[in-house]
Protein backbone atom coordinates (compact mmCIF):
# COMPACT_ATOMS: atom_id res chain seq x y z
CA UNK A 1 -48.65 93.78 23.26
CA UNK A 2 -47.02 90.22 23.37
CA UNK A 3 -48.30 88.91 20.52
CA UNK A 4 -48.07 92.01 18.39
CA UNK A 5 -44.23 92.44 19.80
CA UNK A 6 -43.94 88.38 18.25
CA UNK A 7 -42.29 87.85 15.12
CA UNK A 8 -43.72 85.93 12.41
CA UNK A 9 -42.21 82.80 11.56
CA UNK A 10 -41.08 81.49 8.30
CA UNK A 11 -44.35 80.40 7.09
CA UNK A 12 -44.54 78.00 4.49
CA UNK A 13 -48.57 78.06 4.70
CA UNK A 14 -50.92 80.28 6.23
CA UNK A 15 -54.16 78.59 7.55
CA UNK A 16 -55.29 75.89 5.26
CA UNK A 17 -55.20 72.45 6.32
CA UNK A 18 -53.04 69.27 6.34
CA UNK A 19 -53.40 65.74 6.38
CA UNK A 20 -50.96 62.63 7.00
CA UNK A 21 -50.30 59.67 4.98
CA UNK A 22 -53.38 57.69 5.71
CA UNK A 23 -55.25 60.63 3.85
CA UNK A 24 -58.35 60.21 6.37
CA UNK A 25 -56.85 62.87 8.74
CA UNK A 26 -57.49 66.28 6.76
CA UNK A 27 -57.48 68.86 9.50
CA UNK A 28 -57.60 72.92 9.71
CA UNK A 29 -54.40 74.48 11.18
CA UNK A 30 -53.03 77.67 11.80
CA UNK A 31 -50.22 77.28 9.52
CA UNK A 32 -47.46 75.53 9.09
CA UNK A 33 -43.80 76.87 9.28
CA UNK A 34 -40.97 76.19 7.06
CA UNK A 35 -38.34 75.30 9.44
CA UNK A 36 -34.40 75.52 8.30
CA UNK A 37 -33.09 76.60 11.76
CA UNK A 38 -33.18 76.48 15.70
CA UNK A 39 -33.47 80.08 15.56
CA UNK A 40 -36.48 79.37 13.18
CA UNK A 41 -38.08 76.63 15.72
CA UNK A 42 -36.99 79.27 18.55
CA UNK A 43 -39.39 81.70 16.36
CA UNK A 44 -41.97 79.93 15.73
CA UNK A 45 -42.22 79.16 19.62
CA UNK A 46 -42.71 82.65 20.59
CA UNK A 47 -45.64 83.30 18.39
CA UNK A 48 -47.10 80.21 19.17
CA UNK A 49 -47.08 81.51 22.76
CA UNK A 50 -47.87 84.79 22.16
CA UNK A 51 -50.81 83.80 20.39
CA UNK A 52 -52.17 81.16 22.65
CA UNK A 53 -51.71 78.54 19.65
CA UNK A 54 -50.54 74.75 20.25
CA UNK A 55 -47.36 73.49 18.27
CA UNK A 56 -46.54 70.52 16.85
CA UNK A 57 -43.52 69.04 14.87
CA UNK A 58 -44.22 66.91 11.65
CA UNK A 59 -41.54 64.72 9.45
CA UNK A 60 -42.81 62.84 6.44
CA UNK A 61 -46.53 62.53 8.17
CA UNK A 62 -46.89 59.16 8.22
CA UNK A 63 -48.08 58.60 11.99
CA UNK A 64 -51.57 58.22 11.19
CA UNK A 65 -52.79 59.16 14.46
CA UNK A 66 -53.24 62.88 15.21
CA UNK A 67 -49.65 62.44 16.39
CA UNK A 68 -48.29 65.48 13.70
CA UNK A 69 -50.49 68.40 14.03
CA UNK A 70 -53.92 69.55 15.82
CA UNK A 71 -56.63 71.42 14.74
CA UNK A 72 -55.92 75.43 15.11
CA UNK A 73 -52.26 74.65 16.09
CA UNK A 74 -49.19 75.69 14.20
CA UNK A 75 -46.97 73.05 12.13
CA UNK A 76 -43.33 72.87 11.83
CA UNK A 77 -42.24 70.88 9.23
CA UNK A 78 -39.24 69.65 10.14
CA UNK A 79 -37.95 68.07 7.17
CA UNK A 80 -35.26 70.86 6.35
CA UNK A 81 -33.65 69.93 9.27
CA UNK A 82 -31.61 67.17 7.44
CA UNK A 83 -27.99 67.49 8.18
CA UNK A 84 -25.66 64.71 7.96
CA UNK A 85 -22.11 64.36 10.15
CA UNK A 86 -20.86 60.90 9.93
CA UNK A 87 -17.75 60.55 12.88
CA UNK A 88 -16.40 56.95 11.99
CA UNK A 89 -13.97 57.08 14.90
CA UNK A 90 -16.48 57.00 17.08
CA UNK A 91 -18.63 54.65 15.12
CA UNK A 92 -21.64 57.91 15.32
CA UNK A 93 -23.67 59.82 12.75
CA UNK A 94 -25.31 63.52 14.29
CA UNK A 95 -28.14 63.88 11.77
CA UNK A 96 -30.95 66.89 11.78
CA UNK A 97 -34.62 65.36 13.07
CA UNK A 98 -35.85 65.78 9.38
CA UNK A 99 -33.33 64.10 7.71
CA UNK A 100 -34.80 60.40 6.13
CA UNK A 101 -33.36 57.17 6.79
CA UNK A 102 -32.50 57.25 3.11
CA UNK A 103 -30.83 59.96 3.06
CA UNK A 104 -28.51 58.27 6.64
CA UNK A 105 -27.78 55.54 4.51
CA UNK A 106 -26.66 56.96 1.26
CA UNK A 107 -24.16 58.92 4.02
CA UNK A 108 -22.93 56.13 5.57
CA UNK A 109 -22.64 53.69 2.86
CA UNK A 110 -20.65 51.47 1.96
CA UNK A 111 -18.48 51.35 5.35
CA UNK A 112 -21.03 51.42 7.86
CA UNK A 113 -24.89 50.74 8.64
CA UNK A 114 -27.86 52.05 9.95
CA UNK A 115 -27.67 49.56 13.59
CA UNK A 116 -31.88 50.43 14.27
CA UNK A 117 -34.42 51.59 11.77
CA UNK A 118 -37.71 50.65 10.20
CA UNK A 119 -37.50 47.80 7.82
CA UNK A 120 -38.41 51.21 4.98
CA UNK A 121 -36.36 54.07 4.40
CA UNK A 122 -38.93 56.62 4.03
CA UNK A 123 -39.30 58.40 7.67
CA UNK A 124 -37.62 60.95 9.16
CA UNK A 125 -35.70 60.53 12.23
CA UNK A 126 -37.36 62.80 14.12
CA UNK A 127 -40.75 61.07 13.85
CA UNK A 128 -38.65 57.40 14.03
CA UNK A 129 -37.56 58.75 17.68
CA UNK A 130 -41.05 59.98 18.57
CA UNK A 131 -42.51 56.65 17.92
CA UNK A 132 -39.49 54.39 18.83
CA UNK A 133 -39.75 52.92 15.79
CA UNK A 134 -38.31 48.97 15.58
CA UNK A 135 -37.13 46.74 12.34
CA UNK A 136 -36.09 43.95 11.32
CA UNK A 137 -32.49 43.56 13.39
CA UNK A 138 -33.98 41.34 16.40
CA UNK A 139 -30.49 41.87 18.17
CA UNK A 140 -30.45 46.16 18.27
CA UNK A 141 -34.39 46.36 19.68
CA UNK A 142 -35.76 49.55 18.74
CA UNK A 143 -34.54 53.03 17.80
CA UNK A 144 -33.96 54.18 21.49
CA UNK A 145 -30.98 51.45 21.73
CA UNK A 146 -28.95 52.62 19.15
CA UNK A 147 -29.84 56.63 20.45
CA UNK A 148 -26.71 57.82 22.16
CA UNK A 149 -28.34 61.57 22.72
CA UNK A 150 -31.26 63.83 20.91
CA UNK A 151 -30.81 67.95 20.99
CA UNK A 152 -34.34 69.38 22.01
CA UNK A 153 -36.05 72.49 22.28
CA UNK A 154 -38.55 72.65 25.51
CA UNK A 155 -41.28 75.14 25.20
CA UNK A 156 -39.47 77.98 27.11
CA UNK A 157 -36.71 78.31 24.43
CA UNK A 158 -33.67 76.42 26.24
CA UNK A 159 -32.18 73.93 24.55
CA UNK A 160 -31.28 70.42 26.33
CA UNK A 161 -29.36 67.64 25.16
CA UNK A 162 -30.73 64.05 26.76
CA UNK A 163 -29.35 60.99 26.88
CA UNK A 164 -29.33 57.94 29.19
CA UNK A 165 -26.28 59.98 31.71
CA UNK A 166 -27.72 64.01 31.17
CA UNK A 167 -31.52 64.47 31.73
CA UNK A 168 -32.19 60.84 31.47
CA UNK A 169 -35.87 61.28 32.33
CA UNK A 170 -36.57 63.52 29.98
CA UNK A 171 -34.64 61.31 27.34
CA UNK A 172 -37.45 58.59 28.35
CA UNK A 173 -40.33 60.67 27.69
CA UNK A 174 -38.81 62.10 24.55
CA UNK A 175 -38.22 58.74 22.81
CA UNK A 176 -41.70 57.51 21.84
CA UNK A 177 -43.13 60.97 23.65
CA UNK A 178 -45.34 61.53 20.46
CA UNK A 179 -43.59 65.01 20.49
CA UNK A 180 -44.99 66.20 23.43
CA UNK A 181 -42.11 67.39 25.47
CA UNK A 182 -40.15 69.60 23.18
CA UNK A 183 -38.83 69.87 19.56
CA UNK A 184 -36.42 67.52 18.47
CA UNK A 185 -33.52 69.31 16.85
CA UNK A 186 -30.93 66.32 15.90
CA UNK A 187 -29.95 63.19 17.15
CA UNK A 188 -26.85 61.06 17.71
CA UNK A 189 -26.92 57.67 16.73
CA UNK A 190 -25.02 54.43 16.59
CA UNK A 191 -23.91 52.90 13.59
CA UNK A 192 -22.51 49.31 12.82
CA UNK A 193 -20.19 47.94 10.46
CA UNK A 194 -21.93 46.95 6.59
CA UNK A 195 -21.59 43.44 7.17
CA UNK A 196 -22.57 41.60 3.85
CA UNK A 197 -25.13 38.91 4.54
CA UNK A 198 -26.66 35.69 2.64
CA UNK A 199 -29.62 35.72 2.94
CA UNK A 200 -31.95 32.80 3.32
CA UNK A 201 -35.63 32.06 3.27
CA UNK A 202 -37.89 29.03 4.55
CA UNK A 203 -41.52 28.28 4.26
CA UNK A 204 -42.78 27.32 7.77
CA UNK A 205 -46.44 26.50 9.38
CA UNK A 206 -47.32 29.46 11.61
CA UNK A 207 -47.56 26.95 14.98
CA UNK A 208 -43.65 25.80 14.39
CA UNK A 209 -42.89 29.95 14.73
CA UNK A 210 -41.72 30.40 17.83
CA UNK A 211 -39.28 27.40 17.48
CA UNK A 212 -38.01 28.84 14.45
CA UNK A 213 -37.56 31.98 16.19
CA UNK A 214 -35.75 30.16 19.02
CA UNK A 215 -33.09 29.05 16.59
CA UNK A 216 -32.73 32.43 14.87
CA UNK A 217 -31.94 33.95 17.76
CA UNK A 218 -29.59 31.63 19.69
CA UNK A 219 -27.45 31.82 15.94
CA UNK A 220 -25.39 35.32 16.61
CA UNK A 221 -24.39 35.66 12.94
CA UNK A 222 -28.36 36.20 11.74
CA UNK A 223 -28.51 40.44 11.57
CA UNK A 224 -31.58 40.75 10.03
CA UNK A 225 -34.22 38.75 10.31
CA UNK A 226 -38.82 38.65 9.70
CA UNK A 227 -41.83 36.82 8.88
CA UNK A 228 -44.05 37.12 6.46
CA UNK A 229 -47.44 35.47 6.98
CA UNK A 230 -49.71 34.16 4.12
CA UNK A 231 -52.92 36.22 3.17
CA UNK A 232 -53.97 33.96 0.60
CA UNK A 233 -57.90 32.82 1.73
CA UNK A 234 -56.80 29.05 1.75
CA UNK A 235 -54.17 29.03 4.10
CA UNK A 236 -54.82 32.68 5.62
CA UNK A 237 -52.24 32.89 8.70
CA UNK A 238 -51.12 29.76 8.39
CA UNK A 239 -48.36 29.26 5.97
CA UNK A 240 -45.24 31.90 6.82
CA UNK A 241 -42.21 32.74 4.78
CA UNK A 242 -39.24 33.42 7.38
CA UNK A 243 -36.40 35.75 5.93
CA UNK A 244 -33.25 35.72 7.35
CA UNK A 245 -29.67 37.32 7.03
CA UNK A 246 -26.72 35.75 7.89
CA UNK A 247 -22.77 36.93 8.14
CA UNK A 248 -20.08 34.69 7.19
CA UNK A 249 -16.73 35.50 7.87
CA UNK A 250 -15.38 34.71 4.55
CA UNK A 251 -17.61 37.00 2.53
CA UNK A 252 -16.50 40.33 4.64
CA UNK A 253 -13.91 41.46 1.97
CA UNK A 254 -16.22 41.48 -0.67
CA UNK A 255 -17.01 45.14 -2.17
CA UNK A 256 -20.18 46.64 -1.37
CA UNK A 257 -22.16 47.63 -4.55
CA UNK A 258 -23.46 51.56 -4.24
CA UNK A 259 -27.22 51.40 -3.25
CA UNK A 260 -30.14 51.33 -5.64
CA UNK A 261 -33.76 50.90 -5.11
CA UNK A 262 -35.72 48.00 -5.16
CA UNK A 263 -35.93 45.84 -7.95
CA UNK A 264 -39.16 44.62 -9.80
CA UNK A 265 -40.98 47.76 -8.56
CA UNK A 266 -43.73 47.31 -11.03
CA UNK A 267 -44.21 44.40 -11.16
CA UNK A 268 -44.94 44.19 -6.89
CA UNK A 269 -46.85 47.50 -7.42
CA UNK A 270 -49.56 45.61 -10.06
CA UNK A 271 -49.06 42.23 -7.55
CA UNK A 272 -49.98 44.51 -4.70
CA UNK A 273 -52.82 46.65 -5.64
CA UNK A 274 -54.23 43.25 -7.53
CA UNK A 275 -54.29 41.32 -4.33
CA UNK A 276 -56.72 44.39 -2.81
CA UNK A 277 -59.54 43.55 -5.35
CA UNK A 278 -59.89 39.91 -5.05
CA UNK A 279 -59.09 36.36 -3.46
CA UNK A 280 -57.72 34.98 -6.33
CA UNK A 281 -55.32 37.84 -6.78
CA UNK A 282 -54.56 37.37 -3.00
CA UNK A 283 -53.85 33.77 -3.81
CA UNK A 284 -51.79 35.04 -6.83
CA UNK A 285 -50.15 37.51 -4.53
CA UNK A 286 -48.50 34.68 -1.62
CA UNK A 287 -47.92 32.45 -4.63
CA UNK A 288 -45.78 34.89 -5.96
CA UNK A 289 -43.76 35.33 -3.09
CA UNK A 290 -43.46 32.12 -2.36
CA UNK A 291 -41.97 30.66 -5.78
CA UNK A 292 -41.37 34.04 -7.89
CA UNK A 293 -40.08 36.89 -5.59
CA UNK A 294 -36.70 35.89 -5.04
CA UNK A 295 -35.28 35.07 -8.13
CA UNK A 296 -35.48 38.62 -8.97
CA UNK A 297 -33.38 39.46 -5.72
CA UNK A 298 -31.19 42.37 -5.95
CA UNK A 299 -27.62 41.00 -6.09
CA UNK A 300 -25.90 43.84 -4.57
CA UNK A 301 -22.76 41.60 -3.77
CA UNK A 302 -21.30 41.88 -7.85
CA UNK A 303 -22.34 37.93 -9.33
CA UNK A 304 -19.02 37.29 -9.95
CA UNK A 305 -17.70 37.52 -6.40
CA UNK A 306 -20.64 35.85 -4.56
CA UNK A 307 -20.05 32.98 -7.08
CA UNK A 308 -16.58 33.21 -5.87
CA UNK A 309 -17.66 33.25 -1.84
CA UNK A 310 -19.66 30.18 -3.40
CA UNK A 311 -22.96 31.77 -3.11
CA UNK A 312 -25.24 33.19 -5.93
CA UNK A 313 -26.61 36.41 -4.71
CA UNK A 314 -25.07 38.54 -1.43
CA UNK A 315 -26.09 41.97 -0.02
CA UNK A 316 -24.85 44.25 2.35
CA UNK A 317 -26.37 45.04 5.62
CA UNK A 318 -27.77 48.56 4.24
CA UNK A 319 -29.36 47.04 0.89
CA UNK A 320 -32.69 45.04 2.42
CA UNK A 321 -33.57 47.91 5.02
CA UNK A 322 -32.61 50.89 1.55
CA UNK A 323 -36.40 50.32 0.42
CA UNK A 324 -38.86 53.21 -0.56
CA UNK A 325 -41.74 50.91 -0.62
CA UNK A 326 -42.61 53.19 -4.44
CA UNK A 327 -45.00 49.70 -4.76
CA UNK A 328 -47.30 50.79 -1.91
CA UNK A 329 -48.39 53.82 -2.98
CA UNK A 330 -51.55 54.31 -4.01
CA UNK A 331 -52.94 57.61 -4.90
CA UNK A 332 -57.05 56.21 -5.47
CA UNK A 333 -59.23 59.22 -4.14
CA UNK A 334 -61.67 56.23 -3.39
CA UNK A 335 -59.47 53.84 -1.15
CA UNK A 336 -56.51 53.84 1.22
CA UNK A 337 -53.98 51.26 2.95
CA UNK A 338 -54.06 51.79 7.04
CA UNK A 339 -51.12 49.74 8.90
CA UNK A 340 -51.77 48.29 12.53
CA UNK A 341 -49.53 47.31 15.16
CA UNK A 342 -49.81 45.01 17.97
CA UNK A 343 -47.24 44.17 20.03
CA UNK A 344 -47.97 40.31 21.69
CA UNK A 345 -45.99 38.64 24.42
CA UNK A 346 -44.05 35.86 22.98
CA UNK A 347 -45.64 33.00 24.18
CA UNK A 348 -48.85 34.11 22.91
CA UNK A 349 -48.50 34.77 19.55
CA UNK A 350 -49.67 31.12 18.29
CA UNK A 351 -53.43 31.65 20.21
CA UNK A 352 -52.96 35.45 18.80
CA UNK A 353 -52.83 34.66 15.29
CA UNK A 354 -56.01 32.06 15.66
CA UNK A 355 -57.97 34.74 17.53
CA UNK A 356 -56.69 37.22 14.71
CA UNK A 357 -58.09 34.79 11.88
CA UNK A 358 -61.28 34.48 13.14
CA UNK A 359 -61.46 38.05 13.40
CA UNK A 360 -60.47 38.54 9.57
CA UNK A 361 -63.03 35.88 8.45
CA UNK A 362 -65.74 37.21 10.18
CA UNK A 363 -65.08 40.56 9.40
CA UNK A 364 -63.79 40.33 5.76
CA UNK A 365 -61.18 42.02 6.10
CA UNK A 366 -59.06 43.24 3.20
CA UNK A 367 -55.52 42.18 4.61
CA UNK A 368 -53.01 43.00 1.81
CA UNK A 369 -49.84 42.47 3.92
CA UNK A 370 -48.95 40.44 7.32
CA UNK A 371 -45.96 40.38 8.92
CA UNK A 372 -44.23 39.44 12.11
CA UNK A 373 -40.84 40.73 14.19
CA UNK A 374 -39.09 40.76 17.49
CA UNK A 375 -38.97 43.56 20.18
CA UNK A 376 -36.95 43.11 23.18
CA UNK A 377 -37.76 45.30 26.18
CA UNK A 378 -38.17 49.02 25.66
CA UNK A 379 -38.04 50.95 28.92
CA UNK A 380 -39.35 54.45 27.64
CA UNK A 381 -41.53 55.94 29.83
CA UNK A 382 -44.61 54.45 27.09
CA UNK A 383 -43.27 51.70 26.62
CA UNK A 384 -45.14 49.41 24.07
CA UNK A 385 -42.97 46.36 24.88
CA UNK A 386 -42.53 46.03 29.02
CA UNK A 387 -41.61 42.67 28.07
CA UNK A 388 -40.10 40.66 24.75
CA UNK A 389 -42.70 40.22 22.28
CA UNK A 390 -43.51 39.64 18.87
CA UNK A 391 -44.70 43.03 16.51
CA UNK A 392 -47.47 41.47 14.29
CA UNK A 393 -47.86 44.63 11.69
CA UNK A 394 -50.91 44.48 9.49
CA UNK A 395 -51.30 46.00 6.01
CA UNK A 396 -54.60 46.71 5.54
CA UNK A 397 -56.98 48.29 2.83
CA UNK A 398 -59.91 50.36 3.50
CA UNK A 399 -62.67 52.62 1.22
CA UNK A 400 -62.42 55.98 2.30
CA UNK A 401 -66.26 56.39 2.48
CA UNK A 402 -67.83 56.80 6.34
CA UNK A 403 -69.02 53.16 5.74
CA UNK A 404 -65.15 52.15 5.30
CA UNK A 405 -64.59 54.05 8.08
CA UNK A 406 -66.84 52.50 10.49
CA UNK A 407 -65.70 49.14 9.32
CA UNK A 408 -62.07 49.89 10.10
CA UNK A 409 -62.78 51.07 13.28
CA UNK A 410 -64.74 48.04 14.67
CA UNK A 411 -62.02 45.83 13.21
CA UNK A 412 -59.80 47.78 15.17
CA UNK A 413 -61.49 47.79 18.52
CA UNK A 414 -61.66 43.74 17.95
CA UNK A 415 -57.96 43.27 17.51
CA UNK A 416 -57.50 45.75 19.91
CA UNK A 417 -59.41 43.88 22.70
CA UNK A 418 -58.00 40.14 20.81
CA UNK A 419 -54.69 41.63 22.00
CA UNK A 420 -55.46 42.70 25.39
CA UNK A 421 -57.03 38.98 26.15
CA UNK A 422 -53.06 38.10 25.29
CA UNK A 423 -51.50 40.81 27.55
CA UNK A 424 -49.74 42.49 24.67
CA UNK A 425 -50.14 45.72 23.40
CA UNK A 426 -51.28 48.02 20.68
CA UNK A 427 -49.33 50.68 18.97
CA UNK A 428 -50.47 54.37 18.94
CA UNK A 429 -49.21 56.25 15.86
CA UNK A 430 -51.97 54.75 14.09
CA UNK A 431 -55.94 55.65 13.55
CA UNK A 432 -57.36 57.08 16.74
CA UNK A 433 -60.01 53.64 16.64
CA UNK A 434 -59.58 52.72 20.04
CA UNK A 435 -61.25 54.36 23.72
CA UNK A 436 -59.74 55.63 26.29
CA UNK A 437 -60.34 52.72 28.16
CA UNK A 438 -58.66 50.43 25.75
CA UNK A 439 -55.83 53.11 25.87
CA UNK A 440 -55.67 52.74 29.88
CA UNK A 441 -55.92 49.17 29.35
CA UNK A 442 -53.09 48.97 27.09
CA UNK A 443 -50.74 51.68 29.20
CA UNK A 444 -52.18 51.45 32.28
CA UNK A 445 -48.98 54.14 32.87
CA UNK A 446 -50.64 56.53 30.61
CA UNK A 447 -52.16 58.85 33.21
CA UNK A 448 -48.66 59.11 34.66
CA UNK A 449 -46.98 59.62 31.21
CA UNK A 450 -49.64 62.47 30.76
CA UNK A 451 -48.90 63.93 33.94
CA UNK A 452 -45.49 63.93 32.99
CA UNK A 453 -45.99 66.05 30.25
CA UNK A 454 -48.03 68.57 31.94
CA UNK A 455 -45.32 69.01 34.23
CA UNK A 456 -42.60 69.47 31.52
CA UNK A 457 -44.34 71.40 29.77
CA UNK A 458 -47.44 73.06 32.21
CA UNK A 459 -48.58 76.11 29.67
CA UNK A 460 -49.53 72.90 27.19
CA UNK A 461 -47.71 74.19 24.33
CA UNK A 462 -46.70 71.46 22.45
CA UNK A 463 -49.77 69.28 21.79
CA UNK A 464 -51.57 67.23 19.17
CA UNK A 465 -54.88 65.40 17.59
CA UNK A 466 -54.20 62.31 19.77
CA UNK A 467 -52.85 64.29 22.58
CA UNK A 468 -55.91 66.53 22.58
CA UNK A 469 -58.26 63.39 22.49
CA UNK A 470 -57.41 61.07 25.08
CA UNK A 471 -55.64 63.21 27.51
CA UNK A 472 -58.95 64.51 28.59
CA UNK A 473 -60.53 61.55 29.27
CA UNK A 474 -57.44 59.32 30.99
CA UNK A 475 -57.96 59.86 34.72
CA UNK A 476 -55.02 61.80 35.81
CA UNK A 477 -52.41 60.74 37.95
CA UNK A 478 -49.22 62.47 39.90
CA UNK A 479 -46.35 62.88 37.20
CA UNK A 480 -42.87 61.30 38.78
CA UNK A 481 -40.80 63.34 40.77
CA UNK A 482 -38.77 65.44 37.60
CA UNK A 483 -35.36 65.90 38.83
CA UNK A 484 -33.46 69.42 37.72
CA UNK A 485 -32.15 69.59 34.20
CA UNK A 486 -29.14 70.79 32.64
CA UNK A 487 -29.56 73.06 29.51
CA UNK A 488 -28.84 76.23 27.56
CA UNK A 489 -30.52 79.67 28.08
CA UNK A 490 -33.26 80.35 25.86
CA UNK A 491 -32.78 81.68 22.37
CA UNK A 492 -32.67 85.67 22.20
């Protein structure tokens, strides 16, 4: 009677299947629901319920880990979920959990900024939360610090607003909770003033890094700031390009240009997808950026009044972060590009990136793209940076064959284990290649996160591939004492 007495939701598919970005992860669901509402998410929680199914909440997809969906479970795509309110008096933008950075951007543009995102435009907010994603401002850490609240629904209808003052546990487990403790609904975030930068670059040897860092980060005026590390066979991890973005006072008046995509698309996408067949088109590729690249900078700052300011080419804060990466894609049946994350204390990322060569040589790997940037501390309850450290990000390409597979995944488990021998840590959103004992090694707070959940949410409602995979096999441990929360009764 309580499943018959459920109404359907507003199904965008029934049954069928779904994958994420990586395009390895093609799994059967029950369906997935259109969602343009709370009432809608409300829905689709009921029959989920009713009918003993799991739920989980999906953005753009591109967690690559199980992280949006599980087999037999119902999907909510969360992408109409996109509203925009921009309040500049109090320096805040409300925006829906589906709504793209993109999209933020074009709202707040050309008076204020984005203060923490991913160094692309292209994910939702919701998933960005999920994940506490990072970028490239070393100053505003990750997405939780620029997070004044997020609007959930828990899995008995009520709807709870959390934030660091009102249900501030919960807000920890929510922000980089994989979507395990409720739906997020919207999310109130901090924006910053569109500074216009110069920005800078310098050729560096790897070893002199964490120097160079030093001297980024004691200069308050550098906003943006990242590395990119050579993959070019003859000096492979040695040779880095350091980007930088700096504020001047005297270029502040200048008018901010609206904002357009990346230039040169094309001509990255054939530098790109070149670089994955061969060495000498690897070669090609860090020669490029090294000499060619930035003379086809966007000049977002008009040429006339950066030569003014006494500078050729200016951008605003918004322009170097407003990129849809349209040169990554690659739609070959036969292949696919994989990222990896590893998070390394920062006195141990010169030994890191030796350990991490090796590995590459030995293992031929195809590493299209390397890149390095600072975390600070991030005190979510799974937490992939107890401590500052340095996010080495991989780009790597892959055949989608079982043979391709197999290589990926002991590549994996080596850098995986390369890290741990450096205390750092690994980040999850990414191909399930790892054990649960590499997982416990990583988080050894992972039983207690897990136990968390259960206790949030004890009927297991909301729940997903990676979810469904480890927390079986993580030995469990007593969730934290949950204090009472505040919240609204459940939807009629």
């Amino acid at each position: 009677p309580r499943a018959a007495a459920a109404r359907e939701p507003n199904w965008a598919q029934r049954g069928g299947h779904v994958n994420d970005a990586s395009c390895l992860s093609r799994t059967p669901v029950a369906g997935v629901v259109r969602v343009r509402s709370e009432a809608d998410v409300a829905t689709a929680l009921r029959y989920a319920s009713a009918h003993g199914l799991t739920v989980s909440a999906a953005g753009v997809k591109h967690s690559m880990g199980g992280q949006a969906f599980r087999a037999g479970g119902v999907v909510l795509d969360m992408r109409d979920m996109d509203a925009i309110r921009l309040d500049p008096a109090a320096r805040t933008v409300t925006v829906g959990s589906g709504a793209t950075w993109h999209a933020i951007q074009l709202a707040v543009h050309p008076r204020f900024a984005v203060k923490a995102m991913q160094s692309t435009d292209i994910f939702s907010v919701g998933g960005s939360i999920s994940v506490n994603a990072h970028g490239m401002d070393h100053q505003a850490g990750a997405v939780m610090g620029s997070l004044r609240s997020v609007r959930l629904m828990l899995a008995d209808g009520r709807v709870v607003t959390a934030s660091r003052d009102e249900n501030a546990e919960l807000f920890r487990h929510v922000v980089g909770g994989y979507g395990l403790f409720g739906v997020i609904l919207s999310a109130t975030l901090d924006v910053v003033p569109n500074d216009v930068y110069r920005s800078g670059r310098e050729i560096i040897d790897y070893r002199t890094f964490p120097a160079t860092f030093e001297r980024i980060a004691a200069d308050p005026r550098v906003g943006l700031s990242y590395v990119h590390l050579s993959t070019s066979p003859g000096s492979l991890l040695r040779e880095a390009l350091v980007y930088t973005y700096t504020k001047h006072p005297e270029d502040q008046a200048l008018n901010r240009a609206a904002l357009s995509e990346v230039t040169s698309t094309k001509i990255r996408r054939v530098t790109v997808n070149l670089a994955k067949r061969n060495d000498t088109f690897k070669r090609w590729k860090w020669w490029s950026e090294k000499h060619l690249e930035h003379r086809f900078e966007s000049c977002t700052i008009t040429r006339a009044q950066a030569q003014g300011s006494g500078e050729a080419c200016l951008v605003a804060r918004n322009d170097p972060m407003h990129d849809s990466v349209a040169y990554l894609f690659n739609n070959l049946p036969s292949e696919t590009d994989i990222l990896h994350e590893y998070f390394i204390p920062r006195a141990q990322i010169v030994p890191f990136i030796d350990g991490m060569r090796a590995i590459f040589e030995r293992e031929h790997a195809n590493l299209v793209n390397a890149s390095i940037r600072a975390v600070g501390t991030e005190d979510n309850a799974l937490s992939y940076a107890p401590e500052p450290a340095f996010s080495v990000v991989l780009y790597l390409n892959q055949p989608t064959t079982p043979q391709g597979t197999a290589a990926m995944r002991r590549l994996t488990g080596e850098l995986i284990d390369l890290t741990a021998s450096h205390g750092g840590r690994f980040f999850l959103p990414y191909q399930l290649h790892y054990t649960p004992a590499q997982l416990e090694r990583a988080y050894p707070e992972i039983g207690t996160f897990f136990a968390a959940k259960r206790d949030w949410d004890p009927q297991g409602l909301f729940s997903n591939t990676w979810y469904a995979r480890y927390a079986p096999l993580v030995a469990k441990q007593p969730a934290p004492i949950r204090p009472s929360i505040t919240a609204r009764a459940p939807l009629a």
